[in-house]
N, C-alpha and C. Protein backbone atom coordinates (compact mmCIF):
# COMPACT_ATOMS: atom_id res chain seq x y z
N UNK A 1 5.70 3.07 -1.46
CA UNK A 1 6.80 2.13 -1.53
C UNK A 1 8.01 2.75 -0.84
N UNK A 2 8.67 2.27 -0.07
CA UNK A 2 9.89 2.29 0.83
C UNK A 2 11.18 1.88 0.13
N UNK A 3 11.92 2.63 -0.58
CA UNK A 3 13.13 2.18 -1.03
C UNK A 3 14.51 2.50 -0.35
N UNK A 4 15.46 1.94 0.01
CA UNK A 4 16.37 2.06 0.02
C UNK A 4 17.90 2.05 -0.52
N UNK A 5 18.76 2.86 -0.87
CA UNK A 5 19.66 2.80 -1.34
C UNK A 5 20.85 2.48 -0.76
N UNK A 6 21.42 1.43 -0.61
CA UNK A 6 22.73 1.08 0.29
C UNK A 6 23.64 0.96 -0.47
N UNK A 7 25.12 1.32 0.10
CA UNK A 7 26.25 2.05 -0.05
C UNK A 7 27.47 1.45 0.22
N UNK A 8 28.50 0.80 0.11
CA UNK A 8 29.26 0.62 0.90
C UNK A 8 30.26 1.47 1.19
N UNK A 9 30.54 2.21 2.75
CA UNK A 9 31.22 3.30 2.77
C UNK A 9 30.31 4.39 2.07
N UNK A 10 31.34 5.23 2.30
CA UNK A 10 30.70 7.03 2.07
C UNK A 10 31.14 7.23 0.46
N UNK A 11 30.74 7.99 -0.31
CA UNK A 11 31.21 8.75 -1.41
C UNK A 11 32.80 9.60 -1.69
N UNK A 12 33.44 9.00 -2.31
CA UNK A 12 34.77 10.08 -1.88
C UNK A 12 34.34 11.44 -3.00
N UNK A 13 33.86 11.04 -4.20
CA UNK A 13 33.48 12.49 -5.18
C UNK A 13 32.10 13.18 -4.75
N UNK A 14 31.99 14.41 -4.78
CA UNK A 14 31.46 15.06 -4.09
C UNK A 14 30.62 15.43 -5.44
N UNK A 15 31.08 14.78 -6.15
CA UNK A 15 29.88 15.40 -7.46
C UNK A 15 28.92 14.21 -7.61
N UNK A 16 29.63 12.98 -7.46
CA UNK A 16 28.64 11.71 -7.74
C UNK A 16 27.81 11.83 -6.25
N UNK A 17 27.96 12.22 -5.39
CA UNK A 17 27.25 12.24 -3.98
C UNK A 17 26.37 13.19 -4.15
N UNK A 18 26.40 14.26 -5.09
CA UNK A 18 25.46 15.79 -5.59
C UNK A 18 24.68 14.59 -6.53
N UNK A 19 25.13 14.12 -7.50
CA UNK A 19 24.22 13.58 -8.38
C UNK A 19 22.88 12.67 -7.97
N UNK A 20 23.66 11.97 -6.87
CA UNK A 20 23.32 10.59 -6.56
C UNK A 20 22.25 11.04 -5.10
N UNK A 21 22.22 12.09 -4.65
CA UNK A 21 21.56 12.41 -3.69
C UNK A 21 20.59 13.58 -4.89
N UNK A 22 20.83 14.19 -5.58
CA UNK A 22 19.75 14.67 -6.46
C UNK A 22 18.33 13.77 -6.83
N UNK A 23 19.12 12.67 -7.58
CA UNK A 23 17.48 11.78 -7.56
C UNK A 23 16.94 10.95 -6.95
N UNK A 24 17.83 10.80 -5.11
CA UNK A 24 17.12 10.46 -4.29
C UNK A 24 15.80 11.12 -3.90
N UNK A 25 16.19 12.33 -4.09
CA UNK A 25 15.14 13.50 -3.58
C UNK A 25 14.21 13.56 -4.48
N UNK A 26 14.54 13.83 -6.03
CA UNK A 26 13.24 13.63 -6.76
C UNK A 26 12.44 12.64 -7.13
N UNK A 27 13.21 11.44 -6.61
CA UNK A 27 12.62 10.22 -6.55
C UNK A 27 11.36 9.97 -5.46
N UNK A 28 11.54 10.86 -4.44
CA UNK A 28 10.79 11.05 -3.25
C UNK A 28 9.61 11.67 -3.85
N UNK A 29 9.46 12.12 -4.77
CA UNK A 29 7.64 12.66 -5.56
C UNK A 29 6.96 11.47 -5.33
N UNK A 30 7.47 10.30 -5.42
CA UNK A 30 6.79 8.78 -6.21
C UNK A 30 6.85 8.09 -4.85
N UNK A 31 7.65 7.80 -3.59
CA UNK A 31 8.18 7.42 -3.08
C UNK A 31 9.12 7.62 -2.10
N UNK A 32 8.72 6.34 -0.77
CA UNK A 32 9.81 7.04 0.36
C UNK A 32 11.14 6.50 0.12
N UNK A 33 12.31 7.27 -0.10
CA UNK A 33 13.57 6.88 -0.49
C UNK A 33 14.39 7.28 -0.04
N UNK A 34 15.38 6.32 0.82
CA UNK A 34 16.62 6.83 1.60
C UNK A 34 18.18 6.09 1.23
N UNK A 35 18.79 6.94 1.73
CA UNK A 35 19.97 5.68 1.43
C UNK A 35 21.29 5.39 2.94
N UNK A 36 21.43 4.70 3.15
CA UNK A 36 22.50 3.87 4.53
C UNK A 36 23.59 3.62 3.95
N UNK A 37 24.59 4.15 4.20
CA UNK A 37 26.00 3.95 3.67
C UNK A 37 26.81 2.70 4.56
N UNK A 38 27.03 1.81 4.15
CA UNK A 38 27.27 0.89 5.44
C UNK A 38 29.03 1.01 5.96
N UNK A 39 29.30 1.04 6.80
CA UNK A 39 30.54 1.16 7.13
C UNK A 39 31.10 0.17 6.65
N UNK A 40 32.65 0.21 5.71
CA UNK A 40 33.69 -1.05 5.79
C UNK A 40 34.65 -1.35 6.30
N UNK A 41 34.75 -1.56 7.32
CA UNK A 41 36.00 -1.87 8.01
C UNK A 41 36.64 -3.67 7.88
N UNK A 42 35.91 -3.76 6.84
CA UNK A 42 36.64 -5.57 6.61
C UNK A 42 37.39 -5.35 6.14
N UNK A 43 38.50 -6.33 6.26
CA UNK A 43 39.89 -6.36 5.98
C UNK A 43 39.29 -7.44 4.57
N UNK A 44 38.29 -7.85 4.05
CA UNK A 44 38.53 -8.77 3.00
C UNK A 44 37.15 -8.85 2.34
N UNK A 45 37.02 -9.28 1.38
CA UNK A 45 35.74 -9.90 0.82
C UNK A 45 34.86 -10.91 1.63
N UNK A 46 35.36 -11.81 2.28
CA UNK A 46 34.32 -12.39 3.25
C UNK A 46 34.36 -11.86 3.85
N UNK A 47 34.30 -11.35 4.91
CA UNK A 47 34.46 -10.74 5.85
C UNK A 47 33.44 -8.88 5.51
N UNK A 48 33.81 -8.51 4.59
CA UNK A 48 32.77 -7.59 4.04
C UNK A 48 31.13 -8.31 3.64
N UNK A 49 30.99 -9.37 2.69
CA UNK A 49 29.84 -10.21 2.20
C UNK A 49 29.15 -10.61 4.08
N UNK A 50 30.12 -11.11 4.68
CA UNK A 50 29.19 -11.40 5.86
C UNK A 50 28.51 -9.65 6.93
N UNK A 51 28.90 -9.10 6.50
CA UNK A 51 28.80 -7.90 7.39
C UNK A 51 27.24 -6.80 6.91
N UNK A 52 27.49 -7.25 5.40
CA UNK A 52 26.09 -7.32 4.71
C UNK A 52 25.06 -7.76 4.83
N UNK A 53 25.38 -9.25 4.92
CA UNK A 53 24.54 -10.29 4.97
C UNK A 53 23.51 -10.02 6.77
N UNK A 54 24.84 -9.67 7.65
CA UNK A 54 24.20 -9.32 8.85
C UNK A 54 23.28 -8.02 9.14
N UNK A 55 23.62 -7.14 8.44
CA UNK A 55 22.73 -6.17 7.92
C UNK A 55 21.62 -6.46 7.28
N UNK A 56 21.51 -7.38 6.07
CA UNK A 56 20.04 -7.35 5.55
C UNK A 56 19.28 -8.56 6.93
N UNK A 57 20.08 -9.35 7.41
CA UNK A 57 19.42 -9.92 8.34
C UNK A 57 18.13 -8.85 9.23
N UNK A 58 18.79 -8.08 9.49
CA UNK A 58 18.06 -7.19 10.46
C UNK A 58 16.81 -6.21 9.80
N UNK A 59 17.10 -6.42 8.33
CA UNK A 59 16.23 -6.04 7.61
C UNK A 59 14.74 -6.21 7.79
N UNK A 60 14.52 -7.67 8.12
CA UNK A 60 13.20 -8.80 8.29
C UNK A 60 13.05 -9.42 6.65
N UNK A 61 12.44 -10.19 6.81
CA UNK A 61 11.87 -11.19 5.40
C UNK A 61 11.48 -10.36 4.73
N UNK A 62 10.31 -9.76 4.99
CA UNK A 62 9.86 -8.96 3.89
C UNK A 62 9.91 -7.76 2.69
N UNK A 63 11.57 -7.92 3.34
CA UNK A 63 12.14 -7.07 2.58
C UNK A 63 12.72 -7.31 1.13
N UNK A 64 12.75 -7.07 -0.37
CA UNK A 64 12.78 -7.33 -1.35
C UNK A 64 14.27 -6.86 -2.13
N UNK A 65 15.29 -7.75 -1.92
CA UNK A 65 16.55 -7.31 -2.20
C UNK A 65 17.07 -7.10 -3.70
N UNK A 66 17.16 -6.18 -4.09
CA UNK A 66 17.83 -6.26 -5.46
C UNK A 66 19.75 -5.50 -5.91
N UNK A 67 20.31 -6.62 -5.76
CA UNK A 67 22.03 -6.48 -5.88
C UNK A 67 22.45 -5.83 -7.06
N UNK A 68 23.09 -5.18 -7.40
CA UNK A 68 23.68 -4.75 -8.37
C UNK A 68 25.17 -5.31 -9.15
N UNK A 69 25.61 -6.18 -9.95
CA UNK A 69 26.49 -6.74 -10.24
C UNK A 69 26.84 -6.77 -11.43
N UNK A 70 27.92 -6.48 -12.08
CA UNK A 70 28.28 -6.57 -13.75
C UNK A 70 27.98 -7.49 -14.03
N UNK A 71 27.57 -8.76 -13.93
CA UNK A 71 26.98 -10.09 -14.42
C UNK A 71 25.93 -10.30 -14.11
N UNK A 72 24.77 -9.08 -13.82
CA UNK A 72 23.50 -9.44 -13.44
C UNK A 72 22.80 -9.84 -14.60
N UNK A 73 21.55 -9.67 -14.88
CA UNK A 73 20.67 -9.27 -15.83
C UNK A 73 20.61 -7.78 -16.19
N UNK A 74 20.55 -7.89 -17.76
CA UNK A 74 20.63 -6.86 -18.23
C UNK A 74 19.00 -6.47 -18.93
N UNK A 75 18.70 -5.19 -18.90
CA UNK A 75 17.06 -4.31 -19.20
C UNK A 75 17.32 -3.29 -19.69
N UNK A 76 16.09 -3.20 -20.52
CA UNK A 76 16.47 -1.39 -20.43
C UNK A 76 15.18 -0.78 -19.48
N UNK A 77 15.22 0.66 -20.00
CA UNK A 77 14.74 1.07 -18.98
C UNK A 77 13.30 1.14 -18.42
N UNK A 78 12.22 0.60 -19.66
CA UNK A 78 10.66 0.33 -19.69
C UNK A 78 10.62 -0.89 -18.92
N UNK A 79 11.86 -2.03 -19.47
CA UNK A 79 11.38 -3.68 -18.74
C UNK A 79 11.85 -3.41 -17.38
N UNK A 80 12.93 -2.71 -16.93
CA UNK A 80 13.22 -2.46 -15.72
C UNK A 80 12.11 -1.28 -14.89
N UNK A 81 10.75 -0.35 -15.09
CA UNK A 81 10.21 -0.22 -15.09
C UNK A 81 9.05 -1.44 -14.21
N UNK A 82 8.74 -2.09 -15.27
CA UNK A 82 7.69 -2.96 -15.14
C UNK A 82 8.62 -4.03 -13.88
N UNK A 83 9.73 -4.15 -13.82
CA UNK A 83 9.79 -5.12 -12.78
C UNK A 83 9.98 -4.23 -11.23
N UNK A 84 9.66 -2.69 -11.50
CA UNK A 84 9.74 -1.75 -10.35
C UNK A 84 8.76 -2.14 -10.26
N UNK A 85 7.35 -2.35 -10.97
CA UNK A 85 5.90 -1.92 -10.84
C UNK A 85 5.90 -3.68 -10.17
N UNK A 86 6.33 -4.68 -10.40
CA UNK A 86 5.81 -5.99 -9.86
C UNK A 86 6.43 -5.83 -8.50
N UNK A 87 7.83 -5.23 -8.32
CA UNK A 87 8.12 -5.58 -6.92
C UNK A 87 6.92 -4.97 -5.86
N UNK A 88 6.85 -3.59 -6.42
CA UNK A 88 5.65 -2.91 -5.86
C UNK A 88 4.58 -3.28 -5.67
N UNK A 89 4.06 -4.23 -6.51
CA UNK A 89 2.63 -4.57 -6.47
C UNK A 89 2.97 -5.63 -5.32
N UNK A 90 4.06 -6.84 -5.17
CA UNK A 90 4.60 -7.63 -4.09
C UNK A 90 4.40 -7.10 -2.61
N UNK A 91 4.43 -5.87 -2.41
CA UNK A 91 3.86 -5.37 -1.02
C UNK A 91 5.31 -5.66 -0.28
N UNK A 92 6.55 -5.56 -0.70
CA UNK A 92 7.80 -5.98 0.47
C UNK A 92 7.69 -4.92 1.39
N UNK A 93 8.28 -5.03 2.67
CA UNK A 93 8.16 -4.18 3.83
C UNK A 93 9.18 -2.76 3.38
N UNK A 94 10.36 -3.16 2.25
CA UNK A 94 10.95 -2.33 1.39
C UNK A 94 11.35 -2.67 0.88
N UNK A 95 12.40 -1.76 -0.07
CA UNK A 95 12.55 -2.77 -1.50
C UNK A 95 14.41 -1.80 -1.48
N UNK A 96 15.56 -2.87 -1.14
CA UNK A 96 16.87 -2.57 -0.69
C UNK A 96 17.66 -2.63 -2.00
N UNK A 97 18.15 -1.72 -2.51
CA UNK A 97 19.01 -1.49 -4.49
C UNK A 97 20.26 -1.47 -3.22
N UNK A 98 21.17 -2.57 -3.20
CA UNK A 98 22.07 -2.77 -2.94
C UNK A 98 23.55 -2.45 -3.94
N UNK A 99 24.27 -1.56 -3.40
CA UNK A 99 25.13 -0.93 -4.74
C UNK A 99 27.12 -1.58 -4.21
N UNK A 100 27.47 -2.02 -4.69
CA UNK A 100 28.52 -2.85 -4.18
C UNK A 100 30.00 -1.96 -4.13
N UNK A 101 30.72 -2.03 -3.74
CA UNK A 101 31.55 -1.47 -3.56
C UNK A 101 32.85 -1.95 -4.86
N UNK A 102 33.98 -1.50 -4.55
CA UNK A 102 35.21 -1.78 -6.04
C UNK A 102 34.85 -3.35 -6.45
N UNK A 103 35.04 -3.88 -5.29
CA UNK A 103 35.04 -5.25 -6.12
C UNK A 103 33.71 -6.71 -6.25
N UNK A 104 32.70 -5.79 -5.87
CA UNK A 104 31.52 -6.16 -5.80
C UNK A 104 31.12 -6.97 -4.71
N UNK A 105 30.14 -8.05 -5.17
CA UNK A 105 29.97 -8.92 -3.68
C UNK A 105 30.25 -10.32 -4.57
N UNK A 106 30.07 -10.74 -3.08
CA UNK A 106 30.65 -12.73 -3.36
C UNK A 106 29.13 -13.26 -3.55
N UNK A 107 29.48 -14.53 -3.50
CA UNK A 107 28.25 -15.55 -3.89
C UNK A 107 27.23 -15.44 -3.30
N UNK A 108 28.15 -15.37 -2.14
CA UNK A 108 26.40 -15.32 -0.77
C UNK A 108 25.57 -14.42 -0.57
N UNK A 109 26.08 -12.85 -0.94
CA UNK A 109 24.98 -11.91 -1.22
C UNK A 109 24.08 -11.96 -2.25
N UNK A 110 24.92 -11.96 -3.04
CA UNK A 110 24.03 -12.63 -4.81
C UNK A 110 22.99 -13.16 -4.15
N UNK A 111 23.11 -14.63 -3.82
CA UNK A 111 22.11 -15.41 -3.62
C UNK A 111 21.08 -15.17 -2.85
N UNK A 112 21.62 -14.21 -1.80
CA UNK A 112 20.63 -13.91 -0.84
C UNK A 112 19.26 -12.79 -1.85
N UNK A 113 20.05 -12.61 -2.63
CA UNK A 113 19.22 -11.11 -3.61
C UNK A 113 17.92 -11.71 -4.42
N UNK A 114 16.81 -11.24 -4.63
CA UNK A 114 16.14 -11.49 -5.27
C UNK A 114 15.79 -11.52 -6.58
N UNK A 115 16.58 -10.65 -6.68
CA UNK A 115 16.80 -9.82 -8.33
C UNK A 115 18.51 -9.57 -8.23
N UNK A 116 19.56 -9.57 -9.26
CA UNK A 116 20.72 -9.34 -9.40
C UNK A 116 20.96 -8.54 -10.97
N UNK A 117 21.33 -8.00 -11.17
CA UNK A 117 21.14 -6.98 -12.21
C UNK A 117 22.27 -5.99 -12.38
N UNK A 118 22.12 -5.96 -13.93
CA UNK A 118 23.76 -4.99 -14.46
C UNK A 118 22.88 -4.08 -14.62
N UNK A 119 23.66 -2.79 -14.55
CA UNK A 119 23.57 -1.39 -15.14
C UNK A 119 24.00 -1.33 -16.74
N UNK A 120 25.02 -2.12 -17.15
CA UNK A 120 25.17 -2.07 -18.74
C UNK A 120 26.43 -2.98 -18.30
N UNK A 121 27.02 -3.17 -20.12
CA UNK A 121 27.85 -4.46 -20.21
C UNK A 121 29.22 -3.64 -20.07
N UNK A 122 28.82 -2.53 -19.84
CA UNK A 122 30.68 -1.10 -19.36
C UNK A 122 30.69 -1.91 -17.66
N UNK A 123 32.05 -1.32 -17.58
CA UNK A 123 32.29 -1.27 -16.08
C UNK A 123 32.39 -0.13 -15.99
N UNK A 124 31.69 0.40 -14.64
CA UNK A 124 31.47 1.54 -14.05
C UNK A 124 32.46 1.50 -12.34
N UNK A 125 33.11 2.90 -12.21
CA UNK A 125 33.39 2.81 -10.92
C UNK A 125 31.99 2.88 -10.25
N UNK A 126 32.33 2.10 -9.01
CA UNK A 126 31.03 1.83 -8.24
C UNK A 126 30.45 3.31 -7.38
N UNK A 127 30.96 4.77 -7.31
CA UNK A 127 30.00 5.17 -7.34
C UNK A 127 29.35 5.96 -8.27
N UNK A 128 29.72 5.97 -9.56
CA UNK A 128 29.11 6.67 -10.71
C UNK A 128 28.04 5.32 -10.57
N UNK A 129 27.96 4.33 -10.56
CA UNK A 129 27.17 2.98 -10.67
C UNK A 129 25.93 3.23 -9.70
N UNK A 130 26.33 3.85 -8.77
CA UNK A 130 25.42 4.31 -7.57
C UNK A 130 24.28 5.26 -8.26
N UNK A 131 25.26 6.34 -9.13
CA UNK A 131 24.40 7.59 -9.49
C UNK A 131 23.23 7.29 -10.46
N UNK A 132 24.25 6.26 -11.65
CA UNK A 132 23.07 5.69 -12.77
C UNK A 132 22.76 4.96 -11.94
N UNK A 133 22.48 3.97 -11.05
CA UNK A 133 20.76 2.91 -10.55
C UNK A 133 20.10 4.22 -10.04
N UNK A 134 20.79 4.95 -9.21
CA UNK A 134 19.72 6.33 -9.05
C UNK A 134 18.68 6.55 -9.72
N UNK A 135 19.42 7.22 -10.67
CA UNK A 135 18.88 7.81 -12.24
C UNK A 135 17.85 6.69 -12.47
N UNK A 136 17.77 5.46 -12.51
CA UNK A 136 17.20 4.58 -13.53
C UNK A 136 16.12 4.24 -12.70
N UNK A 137 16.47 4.21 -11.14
CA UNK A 137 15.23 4.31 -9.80
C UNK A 137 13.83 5.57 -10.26
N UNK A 138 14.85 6.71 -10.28
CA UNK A 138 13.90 7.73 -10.74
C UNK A 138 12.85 7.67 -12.03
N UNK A 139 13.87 7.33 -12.77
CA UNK A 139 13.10 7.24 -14.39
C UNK A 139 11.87 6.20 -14.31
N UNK A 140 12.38 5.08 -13.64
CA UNK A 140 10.98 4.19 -13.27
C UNK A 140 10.07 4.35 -12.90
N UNK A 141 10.32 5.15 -11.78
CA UNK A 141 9.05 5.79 -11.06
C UNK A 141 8.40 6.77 -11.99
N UNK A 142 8.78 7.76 -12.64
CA UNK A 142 8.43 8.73 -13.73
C UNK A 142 7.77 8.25 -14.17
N UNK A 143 8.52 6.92 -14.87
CA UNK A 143 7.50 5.68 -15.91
C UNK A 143 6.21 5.69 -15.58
N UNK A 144 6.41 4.85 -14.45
CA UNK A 144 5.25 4.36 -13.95
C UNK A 144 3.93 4.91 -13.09
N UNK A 145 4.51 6.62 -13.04
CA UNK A 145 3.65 7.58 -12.81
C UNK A 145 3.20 8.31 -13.64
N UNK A 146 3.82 8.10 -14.98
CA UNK A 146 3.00 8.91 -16.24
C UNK A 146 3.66 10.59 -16.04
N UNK A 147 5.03 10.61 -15.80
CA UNK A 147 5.49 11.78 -15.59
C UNK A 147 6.31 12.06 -16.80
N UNK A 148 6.78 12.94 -17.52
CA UNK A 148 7.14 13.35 -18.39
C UNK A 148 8.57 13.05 -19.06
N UNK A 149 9.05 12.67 -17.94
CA UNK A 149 10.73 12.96 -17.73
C UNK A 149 11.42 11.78 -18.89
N UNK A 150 10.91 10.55 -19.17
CA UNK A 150 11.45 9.70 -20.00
C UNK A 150 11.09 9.72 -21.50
N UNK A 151 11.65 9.96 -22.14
CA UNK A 151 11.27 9.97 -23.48
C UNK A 151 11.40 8.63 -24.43
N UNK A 152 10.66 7.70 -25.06
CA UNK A 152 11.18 6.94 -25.76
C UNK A 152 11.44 7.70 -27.12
């Protein structure tokens, strides 16, 4: 499975960028996993949402988008698990954990997403938000490889 982690802009803390690039890498036991920081140079929320949107364009169809939003759906970490294991079994060409920047995304990314999903009912600055979907990327895979790392 091909995952990607997208970004908007670079990391300004150098510890959430240590964290957040930590379980990219151990996520890579289970899986090919990268992450694209997308440049922002929009002066606005539309103008950012379309610049996205032109990005996953280039993606192709078969790619399996899942947005990250404080009003997504909320899981813990076994049911979020099992919906790693269905996207996977789906065969997408990759599977894009879209991580939003301060003020998230507008309607039209949402919609474009296949899955939209909270990290918890806290607000998180968006890149500690980056580090936990990390974390919760990893733990899934663990899950679903019978690896040790999650404890119920």
């Amino acid at each position: 499975m091909r995952i990607v982690f997208v970004t908007l802009g670079r990391f300004k803390s150098d510890a959430c960028e240590q964290l957040f690039n930590h379980y990219l890498k151990i996520s890579g036991r289970f899986a090919d996993v990268t992450h694209e920081a997308l440049a922002s140079r929009a002066r606005d929320a539309e103008e950012r949402d379309a610049a996205v949107l032109e990005w996953l364009d280039r993606r192709g169809a078969r790619a399996y988008l899942t947005a990250l939003d404080e009003n997504g759906a909320a899981m813990g970490s076994r049911a979020f698990a099992a919906q790693v294991e269905k996207i996977r079994d789906c065969s997408p060409s990759e599977w894009i954990v879209l991580c939003g920047a301060e003020h998230g995304f507008g309607e039209s990314v949402k919609a474009r997403a296949r899955q939209v999903l909270s990290l918890s009912s806290f607000t998180f600055p968006h890149e500690l938000a980056a580090v936990v979907a990390s974390e919760q990327v990893f733990r899934a895979l663990s899950i679903l490889n019978r690896h040790p790392y999650h404890n119920d």
